[in-house]
C-alpha atoms as a PDB file:
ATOM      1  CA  UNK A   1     -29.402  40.632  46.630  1.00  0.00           C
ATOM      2  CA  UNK A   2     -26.262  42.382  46.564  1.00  0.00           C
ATOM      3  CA  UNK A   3     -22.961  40.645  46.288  1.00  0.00           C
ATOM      4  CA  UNK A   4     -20.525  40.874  49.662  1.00  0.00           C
ATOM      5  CA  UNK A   5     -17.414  41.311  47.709  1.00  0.00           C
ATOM      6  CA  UNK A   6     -16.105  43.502  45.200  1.00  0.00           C
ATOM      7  CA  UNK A   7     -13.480  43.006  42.476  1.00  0.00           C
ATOM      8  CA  UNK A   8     -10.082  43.996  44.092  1.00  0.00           C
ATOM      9  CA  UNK A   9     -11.187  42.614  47.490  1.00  0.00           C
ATOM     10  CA  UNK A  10      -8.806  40.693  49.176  1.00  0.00           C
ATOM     11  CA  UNK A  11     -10.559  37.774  50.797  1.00  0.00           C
ATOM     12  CA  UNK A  12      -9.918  34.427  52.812  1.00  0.00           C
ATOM     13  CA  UNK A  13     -11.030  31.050  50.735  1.00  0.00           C
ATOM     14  CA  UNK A  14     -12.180  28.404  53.433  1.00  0.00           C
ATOM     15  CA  UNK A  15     -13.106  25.294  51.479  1.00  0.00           C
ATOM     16  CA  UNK A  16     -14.393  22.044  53.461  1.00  0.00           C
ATOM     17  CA  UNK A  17     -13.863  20.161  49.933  1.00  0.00           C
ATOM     18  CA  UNK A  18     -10.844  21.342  48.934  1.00  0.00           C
ATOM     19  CA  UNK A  19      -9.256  22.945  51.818  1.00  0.00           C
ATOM     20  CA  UNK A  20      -5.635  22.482  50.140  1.00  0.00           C
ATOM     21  CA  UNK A  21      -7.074  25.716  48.392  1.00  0.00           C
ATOM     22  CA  UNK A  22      -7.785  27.673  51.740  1.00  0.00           C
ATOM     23  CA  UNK A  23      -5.741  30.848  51.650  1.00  0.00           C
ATOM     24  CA  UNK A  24      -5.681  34.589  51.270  1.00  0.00           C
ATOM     25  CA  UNK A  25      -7.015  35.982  47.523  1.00  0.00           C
ATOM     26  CA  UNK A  26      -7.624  38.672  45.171  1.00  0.00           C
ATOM     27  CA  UNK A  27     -11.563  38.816  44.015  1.00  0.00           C
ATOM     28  CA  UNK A  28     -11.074  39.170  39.975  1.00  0.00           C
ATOM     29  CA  UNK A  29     -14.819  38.894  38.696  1.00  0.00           C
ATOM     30  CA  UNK A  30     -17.864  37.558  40.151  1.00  0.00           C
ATOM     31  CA  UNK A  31     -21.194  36.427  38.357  1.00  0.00           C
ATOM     32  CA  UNK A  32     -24.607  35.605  39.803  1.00  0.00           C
ATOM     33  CA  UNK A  33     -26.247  32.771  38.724  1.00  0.00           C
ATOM     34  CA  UNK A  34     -27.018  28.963  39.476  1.00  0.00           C
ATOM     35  CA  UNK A  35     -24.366  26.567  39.813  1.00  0.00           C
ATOM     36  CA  UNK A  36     -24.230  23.153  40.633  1.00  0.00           C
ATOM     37  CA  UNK A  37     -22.033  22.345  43.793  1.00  0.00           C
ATOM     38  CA  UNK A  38     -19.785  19.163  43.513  1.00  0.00           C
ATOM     39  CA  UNK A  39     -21.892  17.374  46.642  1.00  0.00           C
ATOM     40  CA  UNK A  40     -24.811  17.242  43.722  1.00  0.00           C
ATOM     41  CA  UNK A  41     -26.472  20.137  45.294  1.00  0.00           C
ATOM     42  CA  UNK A  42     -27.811  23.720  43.490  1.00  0.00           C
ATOM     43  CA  UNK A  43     -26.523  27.289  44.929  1.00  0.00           C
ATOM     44  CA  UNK A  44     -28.122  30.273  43.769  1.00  0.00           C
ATOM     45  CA  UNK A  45     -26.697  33.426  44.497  1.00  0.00           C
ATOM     46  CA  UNK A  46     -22.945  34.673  43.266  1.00  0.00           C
ATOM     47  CA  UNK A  47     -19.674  33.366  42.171  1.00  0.00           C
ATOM     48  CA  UNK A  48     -16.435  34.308  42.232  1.00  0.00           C
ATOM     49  CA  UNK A  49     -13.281  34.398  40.337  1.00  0.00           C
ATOM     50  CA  UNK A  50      -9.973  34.321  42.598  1.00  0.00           C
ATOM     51  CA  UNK A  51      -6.840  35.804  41.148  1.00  0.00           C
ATOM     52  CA  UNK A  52      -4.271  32.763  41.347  1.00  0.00           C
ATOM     53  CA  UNK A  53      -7.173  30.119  41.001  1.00  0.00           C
ATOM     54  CA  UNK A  54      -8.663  28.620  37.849  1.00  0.00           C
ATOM     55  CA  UNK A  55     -12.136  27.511  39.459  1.00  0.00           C
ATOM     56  CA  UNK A  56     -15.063  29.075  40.526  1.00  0.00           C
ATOM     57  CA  UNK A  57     -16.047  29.767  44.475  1.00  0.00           C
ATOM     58  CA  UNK A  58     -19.461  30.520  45.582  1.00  0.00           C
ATOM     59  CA  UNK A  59     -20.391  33.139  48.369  1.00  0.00           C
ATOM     60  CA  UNK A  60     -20.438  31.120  51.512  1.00  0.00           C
ATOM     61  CA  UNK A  61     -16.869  29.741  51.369  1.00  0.00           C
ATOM     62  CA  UNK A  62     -15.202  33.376  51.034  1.00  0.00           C
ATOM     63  CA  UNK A  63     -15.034  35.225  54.614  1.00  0.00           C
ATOM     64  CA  UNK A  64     -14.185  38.766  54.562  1.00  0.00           C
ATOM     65  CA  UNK A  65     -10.281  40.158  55.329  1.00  0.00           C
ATOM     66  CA  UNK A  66     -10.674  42.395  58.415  1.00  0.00           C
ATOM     67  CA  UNK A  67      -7.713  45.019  59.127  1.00  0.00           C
ATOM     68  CA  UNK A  68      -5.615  44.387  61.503  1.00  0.00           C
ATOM     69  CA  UNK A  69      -6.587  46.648  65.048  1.00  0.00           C
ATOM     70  CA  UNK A  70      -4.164  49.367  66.256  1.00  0.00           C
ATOM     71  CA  UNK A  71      -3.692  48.132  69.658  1.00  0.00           C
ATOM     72  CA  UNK A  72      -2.268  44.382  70.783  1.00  0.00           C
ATOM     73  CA  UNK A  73      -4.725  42.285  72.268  1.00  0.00           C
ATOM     74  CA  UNK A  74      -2.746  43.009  75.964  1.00  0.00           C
ATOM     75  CA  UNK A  75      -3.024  46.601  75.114  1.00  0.00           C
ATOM     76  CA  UNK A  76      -6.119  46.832  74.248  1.00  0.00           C
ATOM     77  CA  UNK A  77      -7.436  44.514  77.505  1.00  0.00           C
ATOM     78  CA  UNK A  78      -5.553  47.131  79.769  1.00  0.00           C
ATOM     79  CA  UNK A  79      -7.215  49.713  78.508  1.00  0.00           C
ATOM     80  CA  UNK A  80     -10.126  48.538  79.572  1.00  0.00           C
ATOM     81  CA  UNK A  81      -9.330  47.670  82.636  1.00  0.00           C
ATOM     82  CA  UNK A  82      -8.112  50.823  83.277  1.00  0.00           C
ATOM     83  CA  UNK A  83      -9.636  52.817  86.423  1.00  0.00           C
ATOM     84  CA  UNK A  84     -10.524  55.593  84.079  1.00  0.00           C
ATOM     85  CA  UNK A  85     -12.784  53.271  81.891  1.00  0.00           C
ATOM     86  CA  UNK A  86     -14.540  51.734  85.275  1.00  0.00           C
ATOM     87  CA  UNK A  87     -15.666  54.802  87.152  1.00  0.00           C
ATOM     88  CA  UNK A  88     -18.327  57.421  86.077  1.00  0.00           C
ATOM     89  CA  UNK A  89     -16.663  60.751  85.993  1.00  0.00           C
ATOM     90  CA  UNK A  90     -18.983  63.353  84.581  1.00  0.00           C
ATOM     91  CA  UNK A  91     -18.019  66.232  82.309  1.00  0.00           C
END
């Protein structure tokens, strides 16, 4: 199992425990182990170490930062409802 973050990766923290922590970090190291959860529960898999945060985060409450599209969203629905885009012209 390979680990979906690398070290310099910015990612997005979305904690149902401690959602005061949600926000928009730097991945600093990661480890893969077990790890006991707070609920009581085991995880297996990888951890993470957030620049700007002292604890540990496991894999499933780190989403991935997307880039930002070129177009607006009004832009980008007008181009495809343009005519060109909705009939067949052959080349």
């Amino acid at each position: 199992m390979r680990p979906k973050f690398e070290v310099g990766e910015v990612v997005l923290l979305r904690s149902i425990g401690h959602p005061e922590c949600d926000g928009e970090y730097i991945v600093k190291g990661l480890e893969e182990g077990t790890y006991k959860l707070p609920s009581g529960e085991f995880y297996k898999g990888y951890a993470y170490w957030l620049d700007g945060s002292t604890d540990r985060w496991v894999e499933y409450v780190l989403r991935k930062k997307h880039t930002p599209g070129e177009m607006s969203f009004d832009n980008l629905m007008a181009s495809l409802s343009s005519p060109k885009l909705l009939t067949h012209q052959p080349q």
